[in-house]
PDB file of N, CA and C in Angstrom:
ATOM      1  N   UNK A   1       0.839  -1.175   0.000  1.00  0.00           N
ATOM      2  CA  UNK A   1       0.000   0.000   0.000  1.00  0.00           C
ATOM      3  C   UNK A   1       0.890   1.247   0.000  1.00  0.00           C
ATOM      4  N   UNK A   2       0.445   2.460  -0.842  1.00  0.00           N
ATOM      5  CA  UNK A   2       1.461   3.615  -0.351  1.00  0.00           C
ATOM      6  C   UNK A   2       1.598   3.988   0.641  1.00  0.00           C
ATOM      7  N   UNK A   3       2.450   5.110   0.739  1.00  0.00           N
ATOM      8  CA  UNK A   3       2.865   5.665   2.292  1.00  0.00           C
ATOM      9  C   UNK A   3       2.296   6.045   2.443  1.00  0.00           C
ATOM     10  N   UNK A   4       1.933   7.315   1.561  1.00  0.00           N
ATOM     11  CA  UNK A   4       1.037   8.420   2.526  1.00  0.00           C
ATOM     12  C   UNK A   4      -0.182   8.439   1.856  1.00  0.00           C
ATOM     13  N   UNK A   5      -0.689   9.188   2.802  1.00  0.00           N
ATOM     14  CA  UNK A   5      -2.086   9.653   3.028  1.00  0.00           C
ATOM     15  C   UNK A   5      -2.719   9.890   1.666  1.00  0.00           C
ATOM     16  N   UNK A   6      -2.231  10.519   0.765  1.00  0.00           N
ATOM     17  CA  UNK A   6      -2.809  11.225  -0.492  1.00  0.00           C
ATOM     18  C   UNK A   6      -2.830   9.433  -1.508  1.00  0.00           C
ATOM     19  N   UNK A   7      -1.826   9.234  -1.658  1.00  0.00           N
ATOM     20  CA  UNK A   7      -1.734   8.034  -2.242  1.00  0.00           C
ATOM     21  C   UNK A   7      -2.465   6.573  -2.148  1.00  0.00           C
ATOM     22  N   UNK A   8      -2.523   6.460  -0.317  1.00  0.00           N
ATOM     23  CA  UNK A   8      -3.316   5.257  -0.152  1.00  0.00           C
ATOM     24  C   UNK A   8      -4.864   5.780  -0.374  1.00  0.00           C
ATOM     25  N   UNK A   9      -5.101   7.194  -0.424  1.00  0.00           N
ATOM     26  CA  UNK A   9      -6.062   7.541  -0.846  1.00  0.00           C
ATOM     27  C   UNK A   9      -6.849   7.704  -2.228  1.00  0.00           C
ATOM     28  N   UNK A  10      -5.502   7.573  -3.200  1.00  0.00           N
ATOM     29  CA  UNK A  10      -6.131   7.471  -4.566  1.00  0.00           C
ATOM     30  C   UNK A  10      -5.797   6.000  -4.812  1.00  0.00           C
ATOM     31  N   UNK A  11      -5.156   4.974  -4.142  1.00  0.00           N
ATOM     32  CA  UNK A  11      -5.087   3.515  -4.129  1.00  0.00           C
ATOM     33  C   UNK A  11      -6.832   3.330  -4.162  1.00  0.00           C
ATOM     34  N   UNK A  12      -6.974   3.558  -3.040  1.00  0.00           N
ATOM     35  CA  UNK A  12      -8.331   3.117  -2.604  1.00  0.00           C
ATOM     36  C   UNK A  12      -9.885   3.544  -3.136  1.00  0.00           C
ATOM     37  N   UNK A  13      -9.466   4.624  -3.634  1.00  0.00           N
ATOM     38  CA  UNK A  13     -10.357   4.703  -4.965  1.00  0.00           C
ATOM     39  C   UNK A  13     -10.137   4.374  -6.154  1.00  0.00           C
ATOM     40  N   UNK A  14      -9.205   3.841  -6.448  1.00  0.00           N
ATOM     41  CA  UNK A  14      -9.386   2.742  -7.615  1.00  0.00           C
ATOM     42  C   UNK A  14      -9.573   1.429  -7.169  1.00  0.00           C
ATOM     43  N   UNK A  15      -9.319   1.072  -6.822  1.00  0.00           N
ATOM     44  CA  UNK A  15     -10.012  -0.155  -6.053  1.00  0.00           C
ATOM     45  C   UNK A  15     -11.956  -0.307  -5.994  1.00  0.00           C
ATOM     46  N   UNK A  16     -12.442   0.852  -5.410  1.00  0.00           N
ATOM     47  CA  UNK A  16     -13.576   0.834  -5.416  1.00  0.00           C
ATOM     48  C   UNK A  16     -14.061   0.964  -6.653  1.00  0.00           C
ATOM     49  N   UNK A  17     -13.363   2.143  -8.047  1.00  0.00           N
ATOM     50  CA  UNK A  17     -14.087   1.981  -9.315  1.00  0.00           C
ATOM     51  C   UNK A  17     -13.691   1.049  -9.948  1.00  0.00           C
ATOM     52  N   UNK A  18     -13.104   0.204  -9.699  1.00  0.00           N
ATOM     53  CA  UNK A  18     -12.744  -1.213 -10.155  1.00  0.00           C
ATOM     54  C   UNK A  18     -13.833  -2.381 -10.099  1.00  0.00           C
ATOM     55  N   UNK A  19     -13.779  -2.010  -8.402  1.00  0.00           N
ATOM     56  CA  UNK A  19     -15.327  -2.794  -7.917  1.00  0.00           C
ATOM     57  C   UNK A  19     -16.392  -2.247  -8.604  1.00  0.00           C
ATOM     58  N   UNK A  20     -16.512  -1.590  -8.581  1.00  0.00           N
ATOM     59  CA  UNK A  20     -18.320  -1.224  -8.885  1.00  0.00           C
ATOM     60  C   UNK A  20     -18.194  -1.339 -10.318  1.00  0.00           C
ATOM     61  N   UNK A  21     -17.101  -1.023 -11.211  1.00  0.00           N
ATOM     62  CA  UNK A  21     -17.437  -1.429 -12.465  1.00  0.00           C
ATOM     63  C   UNK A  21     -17.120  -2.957 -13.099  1.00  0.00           C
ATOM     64  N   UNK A  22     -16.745  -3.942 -11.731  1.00  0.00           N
ATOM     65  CA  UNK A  22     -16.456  -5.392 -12.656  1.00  0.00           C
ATOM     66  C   UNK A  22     -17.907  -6.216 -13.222  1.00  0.00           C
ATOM     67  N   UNK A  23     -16.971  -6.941 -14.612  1.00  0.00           N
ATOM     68  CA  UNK A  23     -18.482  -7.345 -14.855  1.00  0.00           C
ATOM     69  C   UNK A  23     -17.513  -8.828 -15.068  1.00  0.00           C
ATOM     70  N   UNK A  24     -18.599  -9.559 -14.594  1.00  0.00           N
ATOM     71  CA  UNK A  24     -18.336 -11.588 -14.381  1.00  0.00           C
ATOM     72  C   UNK A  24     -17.946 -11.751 -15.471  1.00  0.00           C
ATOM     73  N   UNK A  25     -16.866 -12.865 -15.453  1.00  0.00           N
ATOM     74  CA  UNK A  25     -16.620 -13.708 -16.643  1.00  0.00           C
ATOM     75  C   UNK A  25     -17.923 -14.283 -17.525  1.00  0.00           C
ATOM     76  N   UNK A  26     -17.787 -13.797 -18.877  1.00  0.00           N
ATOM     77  CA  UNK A  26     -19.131 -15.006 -19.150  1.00  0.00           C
ATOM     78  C   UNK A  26     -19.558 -16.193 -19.659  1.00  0.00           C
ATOM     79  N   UNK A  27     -18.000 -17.209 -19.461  1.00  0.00           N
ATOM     80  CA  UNK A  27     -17.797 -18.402 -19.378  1.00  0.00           C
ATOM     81  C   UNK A  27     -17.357 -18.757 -17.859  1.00  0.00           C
ATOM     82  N   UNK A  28     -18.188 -20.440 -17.844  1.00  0.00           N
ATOM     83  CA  UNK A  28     -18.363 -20.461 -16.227  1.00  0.00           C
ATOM     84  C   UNK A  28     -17.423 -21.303 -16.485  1.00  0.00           C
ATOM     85  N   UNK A  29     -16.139 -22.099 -17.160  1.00  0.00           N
ATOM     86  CA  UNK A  29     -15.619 -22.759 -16.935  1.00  0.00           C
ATOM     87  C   UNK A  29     -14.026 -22.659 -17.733  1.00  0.00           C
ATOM     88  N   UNK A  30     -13.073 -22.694 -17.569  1.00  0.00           N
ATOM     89  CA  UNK A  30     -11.679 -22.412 -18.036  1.00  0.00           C
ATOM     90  C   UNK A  30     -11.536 -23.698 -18.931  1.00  0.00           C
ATOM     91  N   UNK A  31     -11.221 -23.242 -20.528  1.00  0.00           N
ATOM     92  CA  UNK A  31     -10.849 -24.597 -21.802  1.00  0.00           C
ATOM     93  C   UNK A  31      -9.842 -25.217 -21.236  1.00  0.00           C
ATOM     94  N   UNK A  32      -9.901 -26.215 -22.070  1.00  0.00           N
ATOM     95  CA  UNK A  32      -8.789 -27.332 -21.892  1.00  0.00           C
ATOM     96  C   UNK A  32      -7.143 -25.851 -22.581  1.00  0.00           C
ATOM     97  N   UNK A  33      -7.369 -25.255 -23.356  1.00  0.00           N
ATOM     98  CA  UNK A  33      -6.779 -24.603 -24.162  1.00  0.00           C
ATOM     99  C   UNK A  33      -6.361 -23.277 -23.237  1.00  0.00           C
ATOM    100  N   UNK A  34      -6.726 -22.659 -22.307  1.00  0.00           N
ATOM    101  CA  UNK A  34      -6.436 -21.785 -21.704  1.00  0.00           C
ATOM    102  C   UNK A  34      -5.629 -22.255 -20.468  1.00  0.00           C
ATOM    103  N   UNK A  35      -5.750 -23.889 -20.291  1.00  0.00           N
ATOM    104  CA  UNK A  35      -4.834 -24.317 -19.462  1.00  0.00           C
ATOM    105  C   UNK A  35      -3.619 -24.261 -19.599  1.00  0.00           C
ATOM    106  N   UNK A  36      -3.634 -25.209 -21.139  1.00  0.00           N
ATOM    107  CA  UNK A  36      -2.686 -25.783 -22.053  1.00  0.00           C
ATOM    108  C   UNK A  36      -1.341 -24.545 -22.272  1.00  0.00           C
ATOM    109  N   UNK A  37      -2.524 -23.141 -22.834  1.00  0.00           N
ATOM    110  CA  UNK A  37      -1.579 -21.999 -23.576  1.00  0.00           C
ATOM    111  C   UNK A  37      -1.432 -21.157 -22.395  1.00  0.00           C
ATOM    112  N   UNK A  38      -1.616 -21.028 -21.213  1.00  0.00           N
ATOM    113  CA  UNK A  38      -2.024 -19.644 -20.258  1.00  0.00           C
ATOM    114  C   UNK A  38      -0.590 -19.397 -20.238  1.00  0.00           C
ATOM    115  N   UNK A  39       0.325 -19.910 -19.619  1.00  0.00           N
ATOM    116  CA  UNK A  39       0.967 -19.318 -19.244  1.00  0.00           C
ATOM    117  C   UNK A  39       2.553 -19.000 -19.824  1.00  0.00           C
ATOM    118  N   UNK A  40       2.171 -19.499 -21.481  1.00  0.00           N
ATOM    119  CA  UNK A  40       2.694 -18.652 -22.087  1.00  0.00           C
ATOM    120  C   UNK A  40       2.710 -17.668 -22.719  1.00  0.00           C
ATOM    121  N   UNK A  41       0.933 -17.450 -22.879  1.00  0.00           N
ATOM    122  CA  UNK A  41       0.661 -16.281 -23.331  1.00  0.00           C
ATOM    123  C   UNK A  41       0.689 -15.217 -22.533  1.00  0.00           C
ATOM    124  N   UNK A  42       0.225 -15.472 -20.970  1.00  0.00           N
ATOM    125  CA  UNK A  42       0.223 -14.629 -20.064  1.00  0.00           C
ATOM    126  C   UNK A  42       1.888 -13.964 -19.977  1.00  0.00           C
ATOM    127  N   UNK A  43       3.136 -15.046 -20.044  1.00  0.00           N
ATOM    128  CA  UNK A  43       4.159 -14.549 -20.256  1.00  0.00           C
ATOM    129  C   UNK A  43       4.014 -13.400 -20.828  1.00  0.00           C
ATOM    130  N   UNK A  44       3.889 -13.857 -22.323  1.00  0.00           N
ATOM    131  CA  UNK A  44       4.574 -12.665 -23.431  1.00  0.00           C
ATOM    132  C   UNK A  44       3.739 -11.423 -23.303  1.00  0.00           C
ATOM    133  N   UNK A  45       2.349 -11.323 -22.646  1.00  0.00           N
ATOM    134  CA  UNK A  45       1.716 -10.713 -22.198  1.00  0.00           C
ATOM    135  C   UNK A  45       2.761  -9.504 -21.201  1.00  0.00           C
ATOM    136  N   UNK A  46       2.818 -10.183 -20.425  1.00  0.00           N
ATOM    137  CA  UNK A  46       3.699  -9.526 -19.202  1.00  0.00           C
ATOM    138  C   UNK A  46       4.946  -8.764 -19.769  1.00  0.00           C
ATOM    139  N   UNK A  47       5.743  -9.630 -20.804  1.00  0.00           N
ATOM    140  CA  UNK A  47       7.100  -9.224 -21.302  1.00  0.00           C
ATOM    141  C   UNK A  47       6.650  -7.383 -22.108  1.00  0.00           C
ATOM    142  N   UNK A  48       5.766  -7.785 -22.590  1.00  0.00           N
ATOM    143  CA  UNK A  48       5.031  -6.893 -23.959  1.00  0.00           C
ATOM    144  C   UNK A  48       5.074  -5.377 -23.110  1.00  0.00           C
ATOM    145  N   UNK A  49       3.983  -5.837 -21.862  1.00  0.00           N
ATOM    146  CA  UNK A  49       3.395  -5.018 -20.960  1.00  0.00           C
ATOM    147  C   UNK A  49       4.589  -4.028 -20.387  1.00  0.00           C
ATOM    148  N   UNK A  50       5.445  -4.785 -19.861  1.00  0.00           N
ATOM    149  CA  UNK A  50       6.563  -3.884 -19.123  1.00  0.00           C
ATOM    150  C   UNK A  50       7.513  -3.146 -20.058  1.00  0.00           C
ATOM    151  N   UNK A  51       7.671  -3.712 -21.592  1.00  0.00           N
ATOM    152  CA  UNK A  51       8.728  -3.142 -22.812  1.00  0.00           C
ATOM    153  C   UNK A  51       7.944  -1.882 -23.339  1.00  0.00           C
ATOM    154  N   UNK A  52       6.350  -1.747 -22.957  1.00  0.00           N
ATOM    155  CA  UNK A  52       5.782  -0.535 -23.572  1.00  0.00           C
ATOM    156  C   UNK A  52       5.575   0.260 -22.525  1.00  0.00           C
ATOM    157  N   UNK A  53       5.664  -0.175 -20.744  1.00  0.00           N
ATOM    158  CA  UNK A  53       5.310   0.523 -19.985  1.00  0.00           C
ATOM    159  C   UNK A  53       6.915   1.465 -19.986  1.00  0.00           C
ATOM    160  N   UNK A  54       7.376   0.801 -19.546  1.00  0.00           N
ATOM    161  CA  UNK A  54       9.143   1.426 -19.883  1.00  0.00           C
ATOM    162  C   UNK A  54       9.630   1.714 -21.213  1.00  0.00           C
ATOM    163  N   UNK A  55       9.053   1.792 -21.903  1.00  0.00           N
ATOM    164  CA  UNK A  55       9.229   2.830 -23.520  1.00  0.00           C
ATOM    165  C   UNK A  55      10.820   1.748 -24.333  1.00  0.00           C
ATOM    166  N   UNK A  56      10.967   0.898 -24.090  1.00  0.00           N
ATOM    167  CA  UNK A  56      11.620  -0.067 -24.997  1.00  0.00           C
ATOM    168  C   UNK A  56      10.869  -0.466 -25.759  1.00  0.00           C
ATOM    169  N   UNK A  57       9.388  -0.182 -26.042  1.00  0.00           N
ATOM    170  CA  UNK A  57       8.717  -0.547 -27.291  1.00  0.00           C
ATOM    171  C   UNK A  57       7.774   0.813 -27.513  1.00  0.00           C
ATOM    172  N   UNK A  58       7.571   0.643 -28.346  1.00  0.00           N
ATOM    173  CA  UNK A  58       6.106   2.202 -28.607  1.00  0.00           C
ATOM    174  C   UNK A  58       5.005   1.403 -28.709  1.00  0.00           C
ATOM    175  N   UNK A  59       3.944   1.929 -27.751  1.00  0.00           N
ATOM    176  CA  UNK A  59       2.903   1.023 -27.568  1.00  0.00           C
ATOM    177  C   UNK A  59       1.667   1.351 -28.599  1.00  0.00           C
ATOM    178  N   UNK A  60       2.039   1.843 -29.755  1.00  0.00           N
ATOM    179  CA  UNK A  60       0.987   1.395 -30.789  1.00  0.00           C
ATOM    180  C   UNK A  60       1.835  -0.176 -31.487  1.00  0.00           C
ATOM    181  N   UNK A  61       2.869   0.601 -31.756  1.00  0.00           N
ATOM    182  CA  UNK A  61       3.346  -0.609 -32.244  1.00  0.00           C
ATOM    183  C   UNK A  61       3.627  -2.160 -31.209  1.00  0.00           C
ATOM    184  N   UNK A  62       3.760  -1.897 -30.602  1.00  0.00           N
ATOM    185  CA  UNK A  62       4.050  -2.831 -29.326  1.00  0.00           C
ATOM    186  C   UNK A  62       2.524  -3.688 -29.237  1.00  0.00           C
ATOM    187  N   UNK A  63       1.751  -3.113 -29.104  1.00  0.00           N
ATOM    188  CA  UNK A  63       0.234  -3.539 -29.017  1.00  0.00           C
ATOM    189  C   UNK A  63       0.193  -4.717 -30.749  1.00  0.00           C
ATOM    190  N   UNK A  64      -0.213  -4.140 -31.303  1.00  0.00           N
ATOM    191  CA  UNK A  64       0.146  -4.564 -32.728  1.00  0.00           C
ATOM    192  C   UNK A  64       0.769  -6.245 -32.919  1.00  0.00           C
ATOM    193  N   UNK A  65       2.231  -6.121 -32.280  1.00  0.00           N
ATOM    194  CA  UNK A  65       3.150  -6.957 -32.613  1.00  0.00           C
ATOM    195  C   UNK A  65       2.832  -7.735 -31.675  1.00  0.00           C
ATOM    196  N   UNK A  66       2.479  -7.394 -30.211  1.00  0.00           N
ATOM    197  CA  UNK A  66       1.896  -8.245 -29.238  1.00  0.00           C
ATOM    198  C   UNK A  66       0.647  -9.299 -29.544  1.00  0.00           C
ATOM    199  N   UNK A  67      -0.144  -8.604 -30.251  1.00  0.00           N
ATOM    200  CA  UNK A  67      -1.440  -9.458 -30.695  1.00  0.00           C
ATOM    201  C   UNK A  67      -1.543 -10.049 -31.956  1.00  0.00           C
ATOM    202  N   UNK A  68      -0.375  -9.869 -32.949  1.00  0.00           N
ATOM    203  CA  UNK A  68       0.116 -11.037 -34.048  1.00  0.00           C
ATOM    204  C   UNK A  68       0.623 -11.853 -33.019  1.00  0.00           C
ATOM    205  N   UNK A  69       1.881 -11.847 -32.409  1.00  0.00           N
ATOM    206  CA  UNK A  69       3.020 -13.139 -31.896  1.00  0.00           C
ATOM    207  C   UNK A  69       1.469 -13.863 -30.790  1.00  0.00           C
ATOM    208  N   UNK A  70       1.111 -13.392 -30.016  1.00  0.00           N
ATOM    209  CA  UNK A  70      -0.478 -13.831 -28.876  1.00  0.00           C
ATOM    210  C   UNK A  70      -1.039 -14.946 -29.771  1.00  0.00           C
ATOM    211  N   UNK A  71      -1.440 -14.199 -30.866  1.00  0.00           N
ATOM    212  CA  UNK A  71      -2.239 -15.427 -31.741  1.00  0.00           C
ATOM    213  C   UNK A  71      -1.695 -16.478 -32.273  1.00  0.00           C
ATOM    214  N   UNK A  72      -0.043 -15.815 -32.717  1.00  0.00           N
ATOM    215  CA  UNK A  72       0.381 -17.369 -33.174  1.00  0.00           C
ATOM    216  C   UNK A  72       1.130 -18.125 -32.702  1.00  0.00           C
ATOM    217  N   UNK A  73       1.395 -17.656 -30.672  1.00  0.00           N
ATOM    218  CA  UNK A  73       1.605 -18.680 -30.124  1.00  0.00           C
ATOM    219  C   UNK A  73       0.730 -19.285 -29.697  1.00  0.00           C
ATOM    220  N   UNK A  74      -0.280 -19.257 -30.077  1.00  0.00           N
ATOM    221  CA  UNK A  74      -1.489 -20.013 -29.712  1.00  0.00           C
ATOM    222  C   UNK A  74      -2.972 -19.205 -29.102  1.00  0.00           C
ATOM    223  N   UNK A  75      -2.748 -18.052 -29.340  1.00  0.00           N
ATOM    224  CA  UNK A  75      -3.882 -17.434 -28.649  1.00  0.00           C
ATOM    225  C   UNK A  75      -5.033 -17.688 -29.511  1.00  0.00           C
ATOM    226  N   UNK A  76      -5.145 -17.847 -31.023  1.00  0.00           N
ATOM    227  CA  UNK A  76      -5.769 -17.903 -31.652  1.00  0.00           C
ATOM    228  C   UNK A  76      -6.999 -19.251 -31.122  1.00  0.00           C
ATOM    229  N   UNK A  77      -6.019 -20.546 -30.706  1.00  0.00           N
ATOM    230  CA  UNK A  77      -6.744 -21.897 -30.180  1.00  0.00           C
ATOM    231  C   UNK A  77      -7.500 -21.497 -29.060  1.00  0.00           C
ATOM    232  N   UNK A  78      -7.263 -20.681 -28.198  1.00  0.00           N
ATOM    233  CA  UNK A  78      -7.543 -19.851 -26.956  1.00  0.00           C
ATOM    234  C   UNK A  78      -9.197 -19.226 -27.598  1.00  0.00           C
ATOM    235  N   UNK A  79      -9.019 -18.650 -28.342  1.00  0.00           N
ATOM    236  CA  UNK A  79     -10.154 -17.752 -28.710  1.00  0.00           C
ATOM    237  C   UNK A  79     -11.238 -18.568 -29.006  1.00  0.00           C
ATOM    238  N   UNK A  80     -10.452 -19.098 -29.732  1.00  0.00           N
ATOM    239  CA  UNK A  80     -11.595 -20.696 -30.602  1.00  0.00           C
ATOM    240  C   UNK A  80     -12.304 -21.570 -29.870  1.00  0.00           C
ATOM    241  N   UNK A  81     -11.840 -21.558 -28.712  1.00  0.00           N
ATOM    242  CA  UNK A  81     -12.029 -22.760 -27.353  1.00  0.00           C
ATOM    243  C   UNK A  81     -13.096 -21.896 -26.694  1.00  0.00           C
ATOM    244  N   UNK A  82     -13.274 -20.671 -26.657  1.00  0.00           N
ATOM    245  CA  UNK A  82     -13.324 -19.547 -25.622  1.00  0.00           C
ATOM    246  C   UNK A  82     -14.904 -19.956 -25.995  1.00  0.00           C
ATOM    247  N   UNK A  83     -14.878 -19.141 -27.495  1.00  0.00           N
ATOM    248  CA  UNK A  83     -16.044 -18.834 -28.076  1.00  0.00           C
ATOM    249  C   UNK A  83     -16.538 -20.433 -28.574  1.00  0.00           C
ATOM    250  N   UNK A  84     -16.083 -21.095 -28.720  1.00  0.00           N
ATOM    251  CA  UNK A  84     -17.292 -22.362 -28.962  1.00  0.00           C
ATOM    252  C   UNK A  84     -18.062 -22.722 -27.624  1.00  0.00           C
ATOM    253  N   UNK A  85     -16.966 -22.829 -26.703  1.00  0.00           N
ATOM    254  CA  UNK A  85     -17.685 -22.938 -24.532  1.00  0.00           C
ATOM    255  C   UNK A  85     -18.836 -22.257 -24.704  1.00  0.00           C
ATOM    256  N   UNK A  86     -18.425 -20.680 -25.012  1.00  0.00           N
ATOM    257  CA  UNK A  86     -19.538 -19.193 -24.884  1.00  0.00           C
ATOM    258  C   UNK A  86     -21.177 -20.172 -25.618  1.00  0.00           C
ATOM    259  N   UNK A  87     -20.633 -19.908 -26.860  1.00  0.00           N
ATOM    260  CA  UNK A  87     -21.842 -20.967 -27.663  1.00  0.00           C
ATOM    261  C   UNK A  87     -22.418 -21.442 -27.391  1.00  0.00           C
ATOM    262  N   UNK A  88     -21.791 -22.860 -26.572  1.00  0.00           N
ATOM    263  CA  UNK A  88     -22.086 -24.231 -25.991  1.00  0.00           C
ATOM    264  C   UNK A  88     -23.470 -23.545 -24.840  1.00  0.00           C
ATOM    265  N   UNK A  89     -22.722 -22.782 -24.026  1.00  0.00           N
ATOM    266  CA  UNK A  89     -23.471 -22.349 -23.082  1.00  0.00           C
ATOM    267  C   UNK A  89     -24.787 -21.340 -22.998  1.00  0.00           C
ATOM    268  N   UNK A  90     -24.538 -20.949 -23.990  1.00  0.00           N
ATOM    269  CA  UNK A  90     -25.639 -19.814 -24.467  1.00  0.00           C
ATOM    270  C   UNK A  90     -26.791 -21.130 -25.056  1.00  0.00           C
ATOM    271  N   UNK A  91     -26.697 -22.478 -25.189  1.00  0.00           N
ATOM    272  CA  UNK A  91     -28.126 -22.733 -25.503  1.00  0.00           C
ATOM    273  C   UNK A  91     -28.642 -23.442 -24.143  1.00  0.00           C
TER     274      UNK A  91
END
């Protein structure tokens, strides 16, 4: 938590508009495929995240190149898995 006063104070209001604006997953169950790929996508996710937060990438382009390499390490199977579940469940 921050130190001071002003800070744990704008901590804590994001926290609350966080809360009040989450909305539920709307698959009740995690693919075989989000098991399989998570945590390498979540990697390169992370790698992506910190190279554009710290300006070693430019985050138009960074975004971009992040969500070609996402898909074709497999995010694409991810999506596919996602949305047939979604489907499945919607009847």
């Amino acid at each position: 938590m921050p130190q001071t006063e002003v800070q744990a104070d704008r901590a804590k209001e994001s926290v609350d508009i966080a809360t009040q604006n989450m909305v539920p997953n709307l698959i009740k169950s995690t693919t075989d495929e989000e098991v399989e790929l998570g945590s390498v996508l979540n990697e390169l996710y992370k790698q992506y995240f910190v190279d554009m937060m710290t300006g070693k990438k430019d985050i138009d382009a960074g975004t971009a190149e992040l969500s070609k390499k996402w898909r074709e390490q497999g995010g694409s199977k991810v999506l596919d898995a996602v949305n047939k579940a979604y489907q499945a469940q919607k009847k």
